[in-house]
C-alpha atoms as a PDB file:
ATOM      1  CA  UNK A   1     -56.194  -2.160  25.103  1.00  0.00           C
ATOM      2  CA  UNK A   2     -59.677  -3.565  24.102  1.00  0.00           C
ATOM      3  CA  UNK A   3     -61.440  -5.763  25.957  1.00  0.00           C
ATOM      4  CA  UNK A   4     -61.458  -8.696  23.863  1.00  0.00           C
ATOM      5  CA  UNK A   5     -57.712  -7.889  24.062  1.00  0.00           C
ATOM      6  CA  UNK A   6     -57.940  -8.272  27.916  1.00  0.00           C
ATOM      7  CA  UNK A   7     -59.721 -11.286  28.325  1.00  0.00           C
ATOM      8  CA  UNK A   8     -57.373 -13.540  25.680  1.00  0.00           C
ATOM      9  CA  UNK A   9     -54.132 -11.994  28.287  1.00  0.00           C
ATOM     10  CA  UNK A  10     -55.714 -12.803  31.864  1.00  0.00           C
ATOM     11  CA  UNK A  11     -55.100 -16.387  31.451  1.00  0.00           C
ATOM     12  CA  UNK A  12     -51.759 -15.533  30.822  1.00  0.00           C
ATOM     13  CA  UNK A  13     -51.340 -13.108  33.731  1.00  0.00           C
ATOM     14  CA  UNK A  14     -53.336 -14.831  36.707  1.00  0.00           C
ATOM     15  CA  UNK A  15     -52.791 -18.231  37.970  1.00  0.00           C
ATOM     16  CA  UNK A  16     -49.938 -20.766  37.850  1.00  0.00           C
ATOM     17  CA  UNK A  17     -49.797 -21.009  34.368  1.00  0.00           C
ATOM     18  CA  UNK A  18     -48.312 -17.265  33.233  1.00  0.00           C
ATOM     19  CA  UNK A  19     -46.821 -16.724  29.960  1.00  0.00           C
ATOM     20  CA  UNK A  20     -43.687 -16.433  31.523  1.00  0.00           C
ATOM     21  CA  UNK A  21     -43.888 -19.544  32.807  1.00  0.00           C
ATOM     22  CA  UNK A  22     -44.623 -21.187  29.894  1.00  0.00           C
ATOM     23  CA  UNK A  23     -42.331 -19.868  27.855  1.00  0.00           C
ATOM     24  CA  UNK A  24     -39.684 -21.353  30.074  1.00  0.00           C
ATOM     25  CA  UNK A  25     -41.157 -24.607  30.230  1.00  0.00           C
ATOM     26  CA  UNK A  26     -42.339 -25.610  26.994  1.00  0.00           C
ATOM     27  CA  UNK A  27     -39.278 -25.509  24.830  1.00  0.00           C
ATOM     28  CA  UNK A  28     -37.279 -27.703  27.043  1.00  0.00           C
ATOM     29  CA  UNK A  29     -40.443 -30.155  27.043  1.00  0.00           C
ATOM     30  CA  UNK A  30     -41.101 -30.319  23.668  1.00  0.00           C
ATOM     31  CA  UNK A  31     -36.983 -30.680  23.243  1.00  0.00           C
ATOM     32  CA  UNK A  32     -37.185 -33.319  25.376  1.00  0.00           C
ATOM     33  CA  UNK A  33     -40.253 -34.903  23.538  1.00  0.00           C
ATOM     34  CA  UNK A  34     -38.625 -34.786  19.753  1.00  0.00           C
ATOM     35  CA  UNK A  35     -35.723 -36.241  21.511  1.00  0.00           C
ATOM     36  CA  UNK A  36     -37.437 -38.982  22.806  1.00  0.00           C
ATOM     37  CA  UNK A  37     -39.516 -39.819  19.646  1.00  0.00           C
ATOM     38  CA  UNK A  38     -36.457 -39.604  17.596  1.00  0.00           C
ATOM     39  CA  UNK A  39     -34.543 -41.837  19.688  1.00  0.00           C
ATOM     40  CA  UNK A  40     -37.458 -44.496  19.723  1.00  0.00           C
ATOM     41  CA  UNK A  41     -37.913 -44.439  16.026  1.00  0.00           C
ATOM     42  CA  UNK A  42     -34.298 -44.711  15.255  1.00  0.00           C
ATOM     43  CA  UNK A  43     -33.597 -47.329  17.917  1.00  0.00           C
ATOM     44  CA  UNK A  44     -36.569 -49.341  16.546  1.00  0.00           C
ATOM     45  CA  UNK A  45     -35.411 -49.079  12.517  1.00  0.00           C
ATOM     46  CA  UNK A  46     -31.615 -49.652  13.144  1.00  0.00           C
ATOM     47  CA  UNK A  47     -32.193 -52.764  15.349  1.00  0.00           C
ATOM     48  CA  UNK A  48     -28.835 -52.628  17.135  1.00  0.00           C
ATOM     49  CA  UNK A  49     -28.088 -53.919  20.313  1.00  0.00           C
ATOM     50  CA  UNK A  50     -25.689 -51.402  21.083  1.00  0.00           C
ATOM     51  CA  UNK A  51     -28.573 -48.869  21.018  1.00  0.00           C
ATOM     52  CA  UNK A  52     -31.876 -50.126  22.291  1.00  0.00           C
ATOM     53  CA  UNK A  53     -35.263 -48.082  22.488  1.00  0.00           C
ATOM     54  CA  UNK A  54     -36.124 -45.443  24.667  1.00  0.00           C
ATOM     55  CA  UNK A  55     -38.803 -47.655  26.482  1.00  0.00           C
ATOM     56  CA  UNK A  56     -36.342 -50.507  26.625  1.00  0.00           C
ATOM     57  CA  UNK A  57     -33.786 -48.498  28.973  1.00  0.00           C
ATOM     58  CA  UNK A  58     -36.610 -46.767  30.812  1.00  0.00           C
ATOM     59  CA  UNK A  59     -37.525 -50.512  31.483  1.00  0.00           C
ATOM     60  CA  UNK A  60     -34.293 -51.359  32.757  1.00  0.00           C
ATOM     61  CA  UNK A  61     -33.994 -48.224  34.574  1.00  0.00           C
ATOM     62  CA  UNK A  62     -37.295 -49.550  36.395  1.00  0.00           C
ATOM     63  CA  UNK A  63     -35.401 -53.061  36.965  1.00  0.00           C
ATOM     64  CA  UNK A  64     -32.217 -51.324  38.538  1.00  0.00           C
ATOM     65  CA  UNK A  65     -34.243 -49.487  40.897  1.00  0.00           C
ATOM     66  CA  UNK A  66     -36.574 -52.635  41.956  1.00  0.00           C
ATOM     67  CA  UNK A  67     -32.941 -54.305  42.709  1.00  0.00           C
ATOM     68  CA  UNK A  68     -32.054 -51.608  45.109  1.00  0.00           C
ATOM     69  CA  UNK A  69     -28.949 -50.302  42.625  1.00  0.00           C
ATOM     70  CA  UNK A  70     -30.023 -46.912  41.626  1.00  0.00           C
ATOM     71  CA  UNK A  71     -31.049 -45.194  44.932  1.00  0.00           C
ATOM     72  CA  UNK A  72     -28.025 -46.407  47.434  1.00  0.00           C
ATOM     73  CA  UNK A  73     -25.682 -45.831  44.555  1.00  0.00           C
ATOM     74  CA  UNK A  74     -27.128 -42.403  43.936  1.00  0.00           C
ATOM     75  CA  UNK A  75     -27.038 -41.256  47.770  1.00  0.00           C
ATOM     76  CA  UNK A  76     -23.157 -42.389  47.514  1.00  0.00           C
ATOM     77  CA  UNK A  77     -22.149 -40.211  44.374  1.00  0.00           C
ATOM     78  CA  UNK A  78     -24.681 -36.970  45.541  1.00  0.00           C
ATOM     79  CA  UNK A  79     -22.580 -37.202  48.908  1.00  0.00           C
ATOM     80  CA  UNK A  80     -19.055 -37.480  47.293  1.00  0.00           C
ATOM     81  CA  UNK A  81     -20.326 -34.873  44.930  1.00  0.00           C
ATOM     82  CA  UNK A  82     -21.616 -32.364  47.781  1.00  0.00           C
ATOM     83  CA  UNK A  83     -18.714 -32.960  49.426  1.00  0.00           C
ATOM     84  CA  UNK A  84     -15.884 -32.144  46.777  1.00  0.00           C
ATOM     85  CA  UNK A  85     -18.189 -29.427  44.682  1.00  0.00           C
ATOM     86  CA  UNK A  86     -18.401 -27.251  47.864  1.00  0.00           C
ATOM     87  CA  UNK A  87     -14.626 -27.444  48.911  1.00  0.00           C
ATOM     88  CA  UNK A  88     -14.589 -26.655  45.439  1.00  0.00           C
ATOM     89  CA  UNK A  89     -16.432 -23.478  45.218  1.00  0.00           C
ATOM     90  CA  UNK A  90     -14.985 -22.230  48.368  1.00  0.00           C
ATOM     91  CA  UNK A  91     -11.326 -22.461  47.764  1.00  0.00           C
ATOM     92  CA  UNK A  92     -11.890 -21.920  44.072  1.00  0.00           C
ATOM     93  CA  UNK A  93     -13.858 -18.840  44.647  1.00  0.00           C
ATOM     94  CA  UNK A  94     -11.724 -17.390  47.186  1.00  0.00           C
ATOM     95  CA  UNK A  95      -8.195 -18.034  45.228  1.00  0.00           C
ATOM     96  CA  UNK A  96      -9.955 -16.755  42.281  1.00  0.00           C
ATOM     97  CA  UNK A  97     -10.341 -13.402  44.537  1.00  0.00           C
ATOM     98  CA  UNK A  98      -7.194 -12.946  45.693  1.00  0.00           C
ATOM     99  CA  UNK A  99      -5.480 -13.564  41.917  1.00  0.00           C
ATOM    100  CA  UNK A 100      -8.261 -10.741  40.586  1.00  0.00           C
ATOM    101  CA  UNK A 101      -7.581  -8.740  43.715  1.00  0.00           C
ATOM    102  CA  UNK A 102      -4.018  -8.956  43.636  1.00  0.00           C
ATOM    103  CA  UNK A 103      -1.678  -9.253  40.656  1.00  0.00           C
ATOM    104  CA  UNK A 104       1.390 -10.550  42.109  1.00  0.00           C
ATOM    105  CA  UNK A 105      -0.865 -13.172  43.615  1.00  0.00           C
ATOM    106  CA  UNK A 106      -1.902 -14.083  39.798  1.00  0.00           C
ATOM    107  CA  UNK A 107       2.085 -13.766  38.026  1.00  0.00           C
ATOM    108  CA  UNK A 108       2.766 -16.358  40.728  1.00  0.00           C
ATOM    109  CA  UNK A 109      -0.079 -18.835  40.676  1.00  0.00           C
ATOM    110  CA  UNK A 110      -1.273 -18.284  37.044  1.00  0.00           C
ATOM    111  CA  UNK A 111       0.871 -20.715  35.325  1.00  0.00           C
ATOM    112  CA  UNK A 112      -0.396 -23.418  37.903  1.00  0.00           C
ATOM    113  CA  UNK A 113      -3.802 -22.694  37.784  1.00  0.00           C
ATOM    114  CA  UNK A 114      -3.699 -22.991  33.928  1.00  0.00           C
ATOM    115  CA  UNK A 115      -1.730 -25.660  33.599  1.00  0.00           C
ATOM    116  CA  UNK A 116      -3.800 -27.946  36.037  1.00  0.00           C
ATOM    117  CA  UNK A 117      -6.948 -26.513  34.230  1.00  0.00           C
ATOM    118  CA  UNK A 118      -5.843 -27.986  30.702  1.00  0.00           C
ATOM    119  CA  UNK A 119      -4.040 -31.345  31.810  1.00  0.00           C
ATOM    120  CA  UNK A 120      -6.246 -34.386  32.148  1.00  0.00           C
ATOM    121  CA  UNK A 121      -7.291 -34.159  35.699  1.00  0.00           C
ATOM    122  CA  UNK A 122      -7.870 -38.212  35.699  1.00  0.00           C
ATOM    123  CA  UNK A 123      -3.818 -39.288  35.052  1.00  0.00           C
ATOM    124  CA  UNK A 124      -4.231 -37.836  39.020  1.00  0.00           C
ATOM    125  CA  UNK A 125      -6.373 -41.010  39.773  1.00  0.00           C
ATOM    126  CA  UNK A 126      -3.494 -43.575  40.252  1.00  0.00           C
ATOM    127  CA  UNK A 127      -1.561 -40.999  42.320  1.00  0.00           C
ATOM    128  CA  UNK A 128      -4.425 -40.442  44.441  1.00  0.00           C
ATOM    129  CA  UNK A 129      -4.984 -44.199  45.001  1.00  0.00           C
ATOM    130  CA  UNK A 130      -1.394 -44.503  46.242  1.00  0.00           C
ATOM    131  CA  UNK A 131      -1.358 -42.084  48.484  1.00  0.00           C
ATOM    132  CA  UNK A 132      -5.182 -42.969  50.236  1.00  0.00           C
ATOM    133  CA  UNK A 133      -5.502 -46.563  49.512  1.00  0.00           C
ATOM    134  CA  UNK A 134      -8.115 -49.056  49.183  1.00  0.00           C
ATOM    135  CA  UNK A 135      -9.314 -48.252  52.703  1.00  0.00           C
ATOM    136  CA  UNK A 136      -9.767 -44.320  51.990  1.00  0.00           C
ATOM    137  CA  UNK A 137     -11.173 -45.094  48.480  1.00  0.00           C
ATOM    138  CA  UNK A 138     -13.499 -41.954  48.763  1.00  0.00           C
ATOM    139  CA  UNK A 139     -10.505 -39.515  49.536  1.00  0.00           C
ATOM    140  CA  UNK A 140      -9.490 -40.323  46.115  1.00  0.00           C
ATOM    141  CA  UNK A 141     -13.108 -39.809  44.079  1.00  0.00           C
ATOM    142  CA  UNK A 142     -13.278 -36.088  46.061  1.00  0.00           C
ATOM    143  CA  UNK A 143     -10.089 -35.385  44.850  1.00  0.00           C
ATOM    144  CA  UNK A 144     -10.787 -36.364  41.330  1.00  0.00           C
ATOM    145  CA  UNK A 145     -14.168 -34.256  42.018  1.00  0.00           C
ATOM    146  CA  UNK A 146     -12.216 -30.998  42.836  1.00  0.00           C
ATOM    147  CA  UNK A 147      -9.498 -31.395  41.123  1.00  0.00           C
ATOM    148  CA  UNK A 148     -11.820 -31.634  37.785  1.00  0.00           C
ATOM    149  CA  UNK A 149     -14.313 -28.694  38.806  1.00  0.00           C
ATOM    150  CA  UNK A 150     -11.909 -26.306  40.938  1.00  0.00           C
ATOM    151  CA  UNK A 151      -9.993 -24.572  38.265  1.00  0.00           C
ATOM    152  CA  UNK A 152     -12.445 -23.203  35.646  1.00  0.00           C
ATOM    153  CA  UNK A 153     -14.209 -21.949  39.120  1.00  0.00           C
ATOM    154  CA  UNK A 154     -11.035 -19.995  40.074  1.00  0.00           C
ATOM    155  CA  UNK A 155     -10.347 -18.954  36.395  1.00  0.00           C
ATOM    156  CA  UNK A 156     -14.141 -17.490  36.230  1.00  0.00           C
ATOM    157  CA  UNK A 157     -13.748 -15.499  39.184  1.00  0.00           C
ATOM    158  CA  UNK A 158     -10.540 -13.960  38.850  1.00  0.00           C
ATOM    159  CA  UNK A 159     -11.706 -12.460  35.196  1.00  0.00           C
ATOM    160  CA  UNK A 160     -14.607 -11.764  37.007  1.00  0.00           C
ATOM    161  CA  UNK A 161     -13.525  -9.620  39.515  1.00  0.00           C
ATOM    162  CA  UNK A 162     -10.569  -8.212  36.867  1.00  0.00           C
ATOM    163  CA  UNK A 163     -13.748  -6.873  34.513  1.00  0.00           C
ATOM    164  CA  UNK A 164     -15.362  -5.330  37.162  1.00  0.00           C
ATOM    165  CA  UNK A 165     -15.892  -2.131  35.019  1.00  0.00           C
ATOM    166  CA  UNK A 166     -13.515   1.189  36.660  1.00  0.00           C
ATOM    167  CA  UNK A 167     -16.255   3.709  36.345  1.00  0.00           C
ATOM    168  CA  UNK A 168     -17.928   1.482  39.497  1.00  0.00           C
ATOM    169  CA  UNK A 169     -14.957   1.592  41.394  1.00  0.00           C
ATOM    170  CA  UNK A 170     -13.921   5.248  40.508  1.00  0.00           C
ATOM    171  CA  UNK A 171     -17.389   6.100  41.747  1.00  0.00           C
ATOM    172  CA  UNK A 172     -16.749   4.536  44.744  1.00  0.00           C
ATOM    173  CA  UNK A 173     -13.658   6.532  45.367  1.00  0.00           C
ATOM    174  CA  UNK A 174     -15.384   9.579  44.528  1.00  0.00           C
ATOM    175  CA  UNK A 175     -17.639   8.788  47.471  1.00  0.00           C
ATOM    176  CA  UNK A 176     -14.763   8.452  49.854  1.00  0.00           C
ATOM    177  CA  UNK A 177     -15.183   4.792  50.109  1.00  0.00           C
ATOM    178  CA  UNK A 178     -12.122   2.660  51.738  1.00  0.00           C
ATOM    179  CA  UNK A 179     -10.978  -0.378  50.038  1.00  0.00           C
ATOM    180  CA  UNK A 180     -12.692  -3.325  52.718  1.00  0.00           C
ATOM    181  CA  UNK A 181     -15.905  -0.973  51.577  1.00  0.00           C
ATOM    182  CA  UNK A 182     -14.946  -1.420  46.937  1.00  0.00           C
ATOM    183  CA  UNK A 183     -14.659  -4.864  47.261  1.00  0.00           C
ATOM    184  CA  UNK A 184     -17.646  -6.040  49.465  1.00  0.00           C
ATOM    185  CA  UNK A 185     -20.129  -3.139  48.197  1.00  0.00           C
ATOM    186  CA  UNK A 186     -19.014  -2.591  44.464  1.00  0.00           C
ATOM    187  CA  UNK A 187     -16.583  -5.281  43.069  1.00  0.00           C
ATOM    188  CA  UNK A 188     -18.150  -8.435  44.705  1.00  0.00           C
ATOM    189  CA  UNK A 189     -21.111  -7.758  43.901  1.00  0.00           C
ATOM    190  CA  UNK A 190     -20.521  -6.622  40.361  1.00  0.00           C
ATOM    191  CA  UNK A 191     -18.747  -9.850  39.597  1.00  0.00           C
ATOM    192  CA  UNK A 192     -20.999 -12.541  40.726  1.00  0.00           C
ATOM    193  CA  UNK A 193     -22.972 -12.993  37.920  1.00  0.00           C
ATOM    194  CA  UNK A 194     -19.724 -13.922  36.262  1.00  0.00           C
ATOM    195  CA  UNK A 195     -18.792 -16.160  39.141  1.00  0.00           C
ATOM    196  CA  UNK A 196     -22.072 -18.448  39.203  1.00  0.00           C
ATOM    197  CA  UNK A 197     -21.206 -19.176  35.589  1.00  0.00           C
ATOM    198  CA  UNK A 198     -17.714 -20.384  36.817  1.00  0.00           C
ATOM    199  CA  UNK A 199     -19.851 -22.377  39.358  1.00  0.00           C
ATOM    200  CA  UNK A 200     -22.318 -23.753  37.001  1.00  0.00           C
ATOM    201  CA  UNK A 201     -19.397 -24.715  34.587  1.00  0.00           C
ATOM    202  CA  UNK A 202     -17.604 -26.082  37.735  1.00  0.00           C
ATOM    203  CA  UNK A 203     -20.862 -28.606  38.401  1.00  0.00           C
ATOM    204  CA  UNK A 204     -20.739 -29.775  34.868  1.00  0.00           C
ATOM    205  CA  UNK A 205     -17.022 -31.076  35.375  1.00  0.00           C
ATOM    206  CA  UNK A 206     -17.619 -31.978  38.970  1.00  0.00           C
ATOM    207  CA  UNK A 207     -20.222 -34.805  37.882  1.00  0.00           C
ATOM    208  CA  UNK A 208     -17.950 -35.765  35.193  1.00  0.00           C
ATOM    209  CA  UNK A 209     -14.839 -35.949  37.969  1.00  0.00           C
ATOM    210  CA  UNK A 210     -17.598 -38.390  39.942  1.00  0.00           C
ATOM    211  CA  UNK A 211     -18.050 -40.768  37.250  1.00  0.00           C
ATOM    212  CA  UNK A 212     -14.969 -41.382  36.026  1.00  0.00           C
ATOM    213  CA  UNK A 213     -14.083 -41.789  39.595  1.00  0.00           C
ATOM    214  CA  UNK A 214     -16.157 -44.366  40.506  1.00  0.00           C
ATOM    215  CA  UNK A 215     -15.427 -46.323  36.816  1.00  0.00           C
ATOM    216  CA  UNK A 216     -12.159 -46.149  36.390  1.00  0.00           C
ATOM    217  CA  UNK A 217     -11.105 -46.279  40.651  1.00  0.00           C
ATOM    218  CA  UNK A 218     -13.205 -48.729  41.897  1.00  0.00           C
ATOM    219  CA  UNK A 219     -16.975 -49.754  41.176  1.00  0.00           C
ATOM    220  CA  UNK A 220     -19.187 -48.007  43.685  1.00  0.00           C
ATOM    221  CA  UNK A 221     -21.760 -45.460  43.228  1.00  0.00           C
ATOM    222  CA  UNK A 222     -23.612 -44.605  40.013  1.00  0.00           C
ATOM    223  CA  UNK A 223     -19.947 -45.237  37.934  1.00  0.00           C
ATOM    224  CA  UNK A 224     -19.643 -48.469  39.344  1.00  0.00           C
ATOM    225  CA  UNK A 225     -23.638 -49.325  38.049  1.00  0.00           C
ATOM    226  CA  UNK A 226     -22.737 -47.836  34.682  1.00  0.00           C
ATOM    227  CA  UNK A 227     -19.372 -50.367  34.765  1.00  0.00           C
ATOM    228  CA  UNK A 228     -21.038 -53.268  35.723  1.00  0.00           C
ATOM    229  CA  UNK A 229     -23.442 -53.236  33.148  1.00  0.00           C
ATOM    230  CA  UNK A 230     -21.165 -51.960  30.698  1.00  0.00           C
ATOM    231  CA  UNK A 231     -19.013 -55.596  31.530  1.00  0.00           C
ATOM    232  CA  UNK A 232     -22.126 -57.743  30.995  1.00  0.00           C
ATOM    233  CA  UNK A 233     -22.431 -55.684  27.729  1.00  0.00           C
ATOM    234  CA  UNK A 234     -26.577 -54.350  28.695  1.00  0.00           C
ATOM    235  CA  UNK A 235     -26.241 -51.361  26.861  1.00  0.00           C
ATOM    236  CA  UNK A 236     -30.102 -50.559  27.995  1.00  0.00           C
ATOM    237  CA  UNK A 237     -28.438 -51.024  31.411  1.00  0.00           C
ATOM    238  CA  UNK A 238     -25.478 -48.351  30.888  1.00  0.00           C
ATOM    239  CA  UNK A 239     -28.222 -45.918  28.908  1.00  0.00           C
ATOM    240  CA  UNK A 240     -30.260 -46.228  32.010  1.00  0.00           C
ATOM    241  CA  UNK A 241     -27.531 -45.197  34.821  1.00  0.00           C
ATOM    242  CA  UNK A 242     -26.509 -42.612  31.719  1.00  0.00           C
ATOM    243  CA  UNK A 243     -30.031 -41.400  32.230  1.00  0.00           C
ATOM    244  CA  UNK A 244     -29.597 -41.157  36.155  1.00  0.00           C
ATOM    245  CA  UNK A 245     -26.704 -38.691  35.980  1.00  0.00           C
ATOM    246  CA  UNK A 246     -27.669 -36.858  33.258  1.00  0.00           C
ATOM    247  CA  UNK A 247     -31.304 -35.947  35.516  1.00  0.00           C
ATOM    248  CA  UNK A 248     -28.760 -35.470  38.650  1.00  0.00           C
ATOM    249  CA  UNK A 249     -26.453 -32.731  36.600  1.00  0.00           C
ATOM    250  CA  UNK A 250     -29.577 -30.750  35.284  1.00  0.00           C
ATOM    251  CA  UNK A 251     -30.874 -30.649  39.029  1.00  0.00           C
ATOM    252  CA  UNK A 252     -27.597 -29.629  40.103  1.00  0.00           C
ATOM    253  CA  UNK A 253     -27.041 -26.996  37.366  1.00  0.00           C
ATOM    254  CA  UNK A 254     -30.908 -25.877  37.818  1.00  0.00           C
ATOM    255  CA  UNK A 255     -30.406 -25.444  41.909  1.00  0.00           C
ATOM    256  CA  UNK A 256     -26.978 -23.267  41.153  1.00  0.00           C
ATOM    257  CA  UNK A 257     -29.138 -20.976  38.198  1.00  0.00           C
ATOM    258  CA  UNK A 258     -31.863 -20.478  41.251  1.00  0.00           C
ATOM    259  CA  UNK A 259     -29.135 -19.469  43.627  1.00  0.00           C
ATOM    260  CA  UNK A 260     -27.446 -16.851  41.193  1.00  0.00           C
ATOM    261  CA  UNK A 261     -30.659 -15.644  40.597  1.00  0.00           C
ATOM    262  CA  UNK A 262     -30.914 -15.336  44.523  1.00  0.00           C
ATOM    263  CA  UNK A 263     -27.841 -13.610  45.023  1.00  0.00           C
ATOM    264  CA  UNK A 264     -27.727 -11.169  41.524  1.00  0.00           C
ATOM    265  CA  UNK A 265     -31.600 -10.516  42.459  1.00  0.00           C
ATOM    266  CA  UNK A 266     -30.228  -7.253  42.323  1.00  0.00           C
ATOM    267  CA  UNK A 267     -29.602  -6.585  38.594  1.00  0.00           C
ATOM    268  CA  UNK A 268     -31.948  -4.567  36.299  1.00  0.00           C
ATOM    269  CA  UNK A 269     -34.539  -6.886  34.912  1.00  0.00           C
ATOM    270  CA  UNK A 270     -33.112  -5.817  30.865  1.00  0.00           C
ATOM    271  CA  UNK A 271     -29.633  -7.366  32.468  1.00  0.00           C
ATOM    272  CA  UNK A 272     -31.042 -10.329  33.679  1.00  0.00           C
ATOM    273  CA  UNK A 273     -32.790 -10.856  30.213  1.00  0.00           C
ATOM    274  CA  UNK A 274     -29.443 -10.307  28.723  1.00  0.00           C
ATOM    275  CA  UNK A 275     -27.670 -12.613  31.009  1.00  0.00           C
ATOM    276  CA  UNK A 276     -29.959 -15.119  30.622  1.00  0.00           C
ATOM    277  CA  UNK A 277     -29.367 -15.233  27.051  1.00  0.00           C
ATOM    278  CA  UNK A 278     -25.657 -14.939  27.397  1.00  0.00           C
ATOM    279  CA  UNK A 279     -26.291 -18.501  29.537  1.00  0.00           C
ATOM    280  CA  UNK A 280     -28.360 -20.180  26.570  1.00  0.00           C
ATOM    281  CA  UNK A 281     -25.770 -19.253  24.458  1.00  0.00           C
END
């Protein structure tokens, strides 16, 4: 390498601002930016009330949050949310085991699993309203939470541990290995990166499980913001709280992607390119 060559790379390499790192970063921004432009200029031509500008919900969005409406209704849905995504991913992730583990476990839950996974979870809300009540309203949003987010989790992980690939495990074997010592040193670990994608499709359908909860139940939370400006018709008002939750799901999603990294630190760095692609996809 010359040295001209040199000198344009060590910005690149030293410091914050690597090329890796920007890479990463300025697609989404830019994204973000044409979105934003595009949404202005449209909103500005069109003239519809329906769909105001950009700068008119981030206006409102400032409003809501002078009034107090954004940040107590936003510690209310992240709490229902923690709550019901992680009895979520533990239950989901551990019957997901046992049906990739064990096949009469799958032949006899299977048919539930799926069929839960492809009704409408919400036709659960009146049933879960009846059995709580208006005093236990929150026992019926974390059920609509998990019961929206807990089967594509279980579904993930039991094709994840069913694709662990049998040279692993006959290697294993080969090295005398008992069973506890396949699953906890080969097969779980082989299938996590397939897992956290169950997971990070399970937090996608867990926020959705918290708003319709809190619109369609009863109007607290982030839901109930969205509803109540959605009755006085602001739709700058609704775009704003649509704003909210749309920032809360990327932080969610982008908190799970740091924790699979954590856990699959372990893979080659050519699988991890691959897997991140597989992601993007």
């Amino acid at each position: 390498m010359s040295v001209a060559a040199a000198k344009i790379e060590a910005p690149y390499k030293a410091g914050f601002f690597t090329r890796e790192r920007l890479d990463s970063f300025l697609p989404p921004f830019i994204g973000l930016a044409v979105g934003a432009i595009l949404w202005q200029v449209i909103a500005t031509i069109w003239n519809q009330e329906f769909f105001p500008p950009i700068t008119d919900v981030i206006r409102r969005l400032g409003e809501l949050t002078e009034q107090g409406k954004i940040l107590s209704n936003l510690v209310t849905s992240l709490t229902n949310l923690a709550i019901g995504f992680s009895f979520s991913v533990i239950v989901g992730v551990t019957l997901g085991m046992l049906m990739g583990a064990f096949r009469k476990v799958e032949m006899a839950l299977d048919v539930y699993v799926y069929a839960m996974l492809t009704s409408p979870s919400l036709v659960f809300a009146p049933i879960f309203f009846a059995i709580f009540g208006l005093k236990n309203i929150q026992y019926t949003i974390l059920g609509l939470i998990i019961l929206y987010s807990i089967w594509i989790i279980v579904v993930n992980t039991a094709a994840a541990i069913r694709t662990v690939p049998i040279a692993l495990i006959e290697m294993g074997r080969s090295y005398c290995a008992t069973e506890r010592q396949l699953f906890f040193k080969i097969i779980l670990p082989a299938s996590m990166p397939m897992v956290f994608a169950g997971i990070r499709l399970g937090m996608g359908r867990a926020v959705k499980g918290m708003i319709n909860g809190e619109m369609f139940i009863i109007a607290v939370g982030l839901g109930g913001v969205a509803k109540a400006e959605g009755q006085r018709f602001n739709a700058d008002g609704v775009l704003a709280v649509l704003l909210v939750i749309i920032i809360v799901a990327m932080v969610m999603q982008k908190l799970v992607q740091l924790l699979d990294a954590r856990v699959t630190s372990w893979l080659p760095s050519t699988a991890r390119q691959g897997k991140r692609r597989a992601n993007a996809d």
